[in-house]
N, C-alpha and C. Protein backbone atom coordinates (compact mmCIF):
# COMPACT_ATOMS: atom_id res chain seq x y z
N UNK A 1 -2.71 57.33 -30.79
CA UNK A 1 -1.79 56.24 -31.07
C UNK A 1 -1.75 55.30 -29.87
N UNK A 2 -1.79 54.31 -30.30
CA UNK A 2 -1.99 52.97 -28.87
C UNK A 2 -0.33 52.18 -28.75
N UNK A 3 0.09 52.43 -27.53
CA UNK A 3 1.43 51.73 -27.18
C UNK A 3 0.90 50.70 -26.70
N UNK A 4 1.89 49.38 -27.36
CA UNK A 4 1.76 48.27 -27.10
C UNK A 4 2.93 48.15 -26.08
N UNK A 5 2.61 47.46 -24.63
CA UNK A 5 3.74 46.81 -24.20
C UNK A 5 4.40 45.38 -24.36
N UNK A 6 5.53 45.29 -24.40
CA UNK A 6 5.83 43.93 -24.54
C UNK A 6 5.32 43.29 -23.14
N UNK A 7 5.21 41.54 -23.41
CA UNK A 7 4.77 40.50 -22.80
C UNK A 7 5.70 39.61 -22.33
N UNK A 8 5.86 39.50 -20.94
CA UNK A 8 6.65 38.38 -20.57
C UNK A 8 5.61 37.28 -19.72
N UNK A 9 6.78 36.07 -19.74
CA UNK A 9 5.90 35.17 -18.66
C UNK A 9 7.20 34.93 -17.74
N UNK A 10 6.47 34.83 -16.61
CA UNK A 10 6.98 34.93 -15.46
C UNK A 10 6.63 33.46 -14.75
N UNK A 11 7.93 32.91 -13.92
CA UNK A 11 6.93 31.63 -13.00
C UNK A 11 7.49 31.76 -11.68
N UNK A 12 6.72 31.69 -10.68
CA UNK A 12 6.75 31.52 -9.19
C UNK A 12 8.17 30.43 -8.75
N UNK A 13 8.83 30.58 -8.39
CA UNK A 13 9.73 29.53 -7.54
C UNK A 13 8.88 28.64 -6.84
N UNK A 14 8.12 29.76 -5.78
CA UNK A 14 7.40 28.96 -4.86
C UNK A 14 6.25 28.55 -4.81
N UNK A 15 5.23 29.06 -5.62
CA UNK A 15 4.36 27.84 -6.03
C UNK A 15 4.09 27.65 -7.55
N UNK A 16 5.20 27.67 -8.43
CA UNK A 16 5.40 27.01 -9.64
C UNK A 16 3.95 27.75 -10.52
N UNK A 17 3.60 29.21 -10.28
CA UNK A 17 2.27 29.53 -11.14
C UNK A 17 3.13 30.25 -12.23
N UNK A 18 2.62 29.92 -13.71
CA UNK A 18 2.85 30.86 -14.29
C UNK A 18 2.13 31.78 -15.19
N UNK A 19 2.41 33.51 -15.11
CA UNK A 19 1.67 34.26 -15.24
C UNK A 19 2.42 34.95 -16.64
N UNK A 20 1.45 35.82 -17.50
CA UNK A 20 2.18 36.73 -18.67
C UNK A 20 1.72 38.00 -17.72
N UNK A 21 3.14 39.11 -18.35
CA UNK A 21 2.66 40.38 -17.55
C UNK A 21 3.45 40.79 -18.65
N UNK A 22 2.19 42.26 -18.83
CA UNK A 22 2.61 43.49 -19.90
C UNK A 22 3.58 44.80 -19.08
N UNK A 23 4.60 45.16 -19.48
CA UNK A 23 5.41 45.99 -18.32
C UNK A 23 6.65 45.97 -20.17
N UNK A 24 7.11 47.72 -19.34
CA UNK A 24 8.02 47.90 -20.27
C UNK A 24 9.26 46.95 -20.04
N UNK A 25 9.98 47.41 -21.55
CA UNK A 25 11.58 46.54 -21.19
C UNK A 25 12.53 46.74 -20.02
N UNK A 26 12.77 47.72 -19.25
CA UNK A 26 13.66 47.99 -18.52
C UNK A 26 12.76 47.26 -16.80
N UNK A 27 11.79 47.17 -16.69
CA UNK A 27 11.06 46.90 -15.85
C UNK A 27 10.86 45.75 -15.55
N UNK A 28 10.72 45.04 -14.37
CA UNK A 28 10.55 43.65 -13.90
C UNK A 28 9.41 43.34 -12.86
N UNK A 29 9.20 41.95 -12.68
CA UNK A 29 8.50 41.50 -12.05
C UNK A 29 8.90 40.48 -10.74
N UNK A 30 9.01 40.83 -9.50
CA UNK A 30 9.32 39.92 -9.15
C UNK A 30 8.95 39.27 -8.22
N UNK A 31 7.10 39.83 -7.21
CA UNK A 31 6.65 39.41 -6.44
C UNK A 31 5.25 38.81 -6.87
N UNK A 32 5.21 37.44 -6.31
CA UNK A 32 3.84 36.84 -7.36
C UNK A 32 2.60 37.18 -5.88
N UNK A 33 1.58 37.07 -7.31
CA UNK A 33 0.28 37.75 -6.52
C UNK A 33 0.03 36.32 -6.41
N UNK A 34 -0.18 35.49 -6.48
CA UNK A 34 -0.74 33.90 -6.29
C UNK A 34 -0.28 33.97 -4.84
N UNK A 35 0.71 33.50 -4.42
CA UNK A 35 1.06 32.75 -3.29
C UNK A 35 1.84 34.31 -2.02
N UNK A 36 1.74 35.65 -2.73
CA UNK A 36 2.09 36.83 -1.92
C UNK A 36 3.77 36.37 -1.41
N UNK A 37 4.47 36.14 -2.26
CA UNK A 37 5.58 36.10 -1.60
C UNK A 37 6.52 37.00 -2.11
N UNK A 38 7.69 37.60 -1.77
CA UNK A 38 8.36 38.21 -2.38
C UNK A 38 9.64 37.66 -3.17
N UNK A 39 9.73 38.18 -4.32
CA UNK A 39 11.18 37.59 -4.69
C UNK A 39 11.22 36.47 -5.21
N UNK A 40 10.05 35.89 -5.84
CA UNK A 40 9.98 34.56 -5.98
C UNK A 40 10.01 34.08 -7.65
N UNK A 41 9.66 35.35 -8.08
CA UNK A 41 9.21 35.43 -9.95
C UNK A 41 10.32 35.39 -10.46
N UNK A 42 10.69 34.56 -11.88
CA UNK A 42 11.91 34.89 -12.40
C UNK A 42 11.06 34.30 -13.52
N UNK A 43 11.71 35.24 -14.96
CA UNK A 43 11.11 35.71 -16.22
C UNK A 43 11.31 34.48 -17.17
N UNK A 44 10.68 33.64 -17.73
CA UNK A 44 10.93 32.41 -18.67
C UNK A 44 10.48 32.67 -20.14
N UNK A 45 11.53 32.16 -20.94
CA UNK A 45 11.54 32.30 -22.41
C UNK A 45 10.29 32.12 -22.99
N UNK A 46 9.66 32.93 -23.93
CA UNK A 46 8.16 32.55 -24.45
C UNK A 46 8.44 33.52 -26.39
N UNK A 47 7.62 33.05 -27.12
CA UNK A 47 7.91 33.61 -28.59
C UNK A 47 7.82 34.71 -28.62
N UNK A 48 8.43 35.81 -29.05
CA UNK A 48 8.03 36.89 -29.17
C UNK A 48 6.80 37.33 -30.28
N UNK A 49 6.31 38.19 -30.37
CA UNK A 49 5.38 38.90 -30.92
C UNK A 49 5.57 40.33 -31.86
N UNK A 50 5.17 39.75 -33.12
CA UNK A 50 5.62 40.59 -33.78
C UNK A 50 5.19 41.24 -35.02
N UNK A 51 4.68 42.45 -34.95
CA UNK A 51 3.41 43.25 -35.71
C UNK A 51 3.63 43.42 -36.97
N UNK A 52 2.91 42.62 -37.70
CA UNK A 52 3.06 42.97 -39.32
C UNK A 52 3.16 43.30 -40.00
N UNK A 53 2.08 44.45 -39.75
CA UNK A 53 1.69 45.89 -40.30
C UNK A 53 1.96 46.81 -39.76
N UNK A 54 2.10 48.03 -40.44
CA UNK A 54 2.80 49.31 -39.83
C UNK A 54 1.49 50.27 -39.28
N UNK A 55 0.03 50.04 -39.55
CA UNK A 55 -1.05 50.60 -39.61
C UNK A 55 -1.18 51.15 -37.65
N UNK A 56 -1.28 52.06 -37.21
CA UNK A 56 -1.92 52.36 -35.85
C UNK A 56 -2.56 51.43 -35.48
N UNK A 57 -3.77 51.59 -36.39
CA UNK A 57 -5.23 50.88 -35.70
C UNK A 57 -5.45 49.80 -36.36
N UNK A 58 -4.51 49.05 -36.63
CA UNK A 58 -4.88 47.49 -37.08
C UNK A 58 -6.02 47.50 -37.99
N UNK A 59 -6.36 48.48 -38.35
CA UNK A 59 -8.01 48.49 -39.29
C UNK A 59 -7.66 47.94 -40.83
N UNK A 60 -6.28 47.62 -41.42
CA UNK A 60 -6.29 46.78 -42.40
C UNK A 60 -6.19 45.39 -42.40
N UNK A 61 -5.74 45.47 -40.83
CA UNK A 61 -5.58 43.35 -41.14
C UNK A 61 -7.15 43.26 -40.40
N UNK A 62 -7.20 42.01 -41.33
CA UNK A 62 -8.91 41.58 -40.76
C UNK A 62 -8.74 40.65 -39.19
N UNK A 63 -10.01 41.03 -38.48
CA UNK A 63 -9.66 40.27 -36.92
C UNK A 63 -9.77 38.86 -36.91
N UNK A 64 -9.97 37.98 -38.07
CA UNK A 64 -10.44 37.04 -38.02
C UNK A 64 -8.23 36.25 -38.18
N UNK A 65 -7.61 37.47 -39.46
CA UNK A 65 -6.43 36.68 -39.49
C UNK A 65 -5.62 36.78 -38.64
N UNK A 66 -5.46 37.60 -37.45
CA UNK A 66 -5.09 38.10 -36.48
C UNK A 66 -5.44 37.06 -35.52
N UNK A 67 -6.41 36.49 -35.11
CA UNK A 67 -6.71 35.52 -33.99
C UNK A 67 -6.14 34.36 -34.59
N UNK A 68 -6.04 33.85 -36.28
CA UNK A 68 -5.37 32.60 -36.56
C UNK A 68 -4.16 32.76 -36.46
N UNK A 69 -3.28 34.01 -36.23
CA UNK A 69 -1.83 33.90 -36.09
C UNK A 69 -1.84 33.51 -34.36
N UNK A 70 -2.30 34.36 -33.57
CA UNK A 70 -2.19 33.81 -32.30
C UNK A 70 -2.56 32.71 -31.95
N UNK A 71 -3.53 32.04 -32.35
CA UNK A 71 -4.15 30.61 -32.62
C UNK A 71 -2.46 29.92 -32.57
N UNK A 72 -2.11 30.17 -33.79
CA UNK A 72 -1.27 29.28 -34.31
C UNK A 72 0.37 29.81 -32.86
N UNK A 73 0.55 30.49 -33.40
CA UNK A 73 1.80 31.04 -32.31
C UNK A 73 1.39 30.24 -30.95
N UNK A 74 0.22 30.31 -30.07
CA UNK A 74 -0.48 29.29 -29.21
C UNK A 74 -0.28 28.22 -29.11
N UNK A 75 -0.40 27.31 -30.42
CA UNK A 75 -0.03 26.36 -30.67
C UNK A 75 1.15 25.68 -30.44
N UNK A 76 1.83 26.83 -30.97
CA UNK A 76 3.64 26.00 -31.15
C UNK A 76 4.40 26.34 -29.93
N UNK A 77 3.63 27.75 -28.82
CA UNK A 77 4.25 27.58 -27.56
C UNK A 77 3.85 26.08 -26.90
N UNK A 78 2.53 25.67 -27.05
CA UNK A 78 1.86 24.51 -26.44
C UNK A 78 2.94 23.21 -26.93
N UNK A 79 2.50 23.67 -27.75
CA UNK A 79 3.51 21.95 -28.17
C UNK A 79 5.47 22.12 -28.01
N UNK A 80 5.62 23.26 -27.90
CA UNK A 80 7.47 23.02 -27.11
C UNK A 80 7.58 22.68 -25.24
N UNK A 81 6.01 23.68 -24.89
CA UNK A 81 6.09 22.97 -23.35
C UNK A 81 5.95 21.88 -23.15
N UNK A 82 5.02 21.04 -24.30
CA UNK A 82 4.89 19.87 -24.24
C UNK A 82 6.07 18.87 -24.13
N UNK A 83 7.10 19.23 -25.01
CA UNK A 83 8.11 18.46 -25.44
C UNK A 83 8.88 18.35 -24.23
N UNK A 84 8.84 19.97 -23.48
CA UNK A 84 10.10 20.03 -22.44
C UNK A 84 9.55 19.59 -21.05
N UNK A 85 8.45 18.93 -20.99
CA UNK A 85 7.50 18.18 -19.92
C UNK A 85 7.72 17.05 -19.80
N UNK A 86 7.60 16.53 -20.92
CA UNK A 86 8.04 14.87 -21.29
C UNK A 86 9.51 14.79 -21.09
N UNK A 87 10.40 16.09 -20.95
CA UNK A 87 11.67 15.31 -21.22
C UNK A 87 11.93 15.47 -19.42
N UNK A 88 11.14 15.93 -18.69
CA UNK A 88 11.57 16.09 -16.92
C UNK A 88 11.26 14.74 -16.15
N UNK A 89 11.41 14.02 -15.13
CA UNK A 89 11.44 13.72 -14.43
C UNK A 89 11.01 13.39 -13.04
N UNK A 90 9.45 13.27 -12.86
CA UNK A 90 8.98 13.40 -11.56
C UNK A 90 8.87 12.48 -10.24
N UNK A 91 9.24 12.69 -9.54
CA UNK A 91 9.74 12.06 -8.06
C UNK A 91 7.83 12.21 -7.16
N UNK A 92 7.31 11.10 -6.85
CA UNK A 92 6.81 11.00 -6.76
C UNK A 92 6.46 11.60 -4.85
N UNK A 93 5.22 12.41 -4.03
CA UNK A 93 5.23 12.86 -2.93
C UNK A 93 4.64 11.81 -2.19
C-alpha cells in the first residue's frame, strides 16, 4: 500500500523562493535550502488535492486522465497567482 503525503508550498521571507514540500500534517517546514537561512519559511495557501478513486494502485484511472486533472488544477493555481500579482504594487530598486 503506497502513503501519499500531503503537499504544501512554502515561501522564503528572505529570498521570496517558493518551494512544494511533501511532509506529514503535524510537521513543518521552516528553514529554506535556497538561501540556508533559518526561520525564514512560512506555509502559503495552494488547492488541495484530492483522490477520486478508492483503488491502491491507481490501475483503474487511466494516466492520461490523471495528468489532465493536474494539467487543469495547474492551471487555475496559475491563473489566481496571476490575479493576486496584478493586484500588488511594485516600488521600483
Amino acid at each position: 500500500m503506497m502513503i501519499q503525503m500531503p503537499r504544501y508550498n512554502y515561501e522564503c521571507n528572505n529570498c521570496e523562493e517558493i518551494v512544494v514540500i511533501f511532509h506529514g500534517i503535524e510537521e513543518t517546514h521552516t528553514d529554506c535550502k535556497t538561501c540556508e537561512q533559518k526561520n525564514t519559511m512560512k506555509k502559503i495557501l495552494s488547492v488541495p488535492f484530492i483522490k477520486k478513486n478508492n483503488t491502491v494502485s491507481g490501475a483503474d484511472s487511466k494516466v492520461g486522465e490523471l495528468t489532465k486533472e493536474y494539467i487543469e488544477m495547474n492551471k487555475e493555481i496559475l491563473k489566481q497567482q496571476k490575479q493576486e500579482i496584478k493586484k500588488e504594487t511594485y516600488e521600483p530598486s
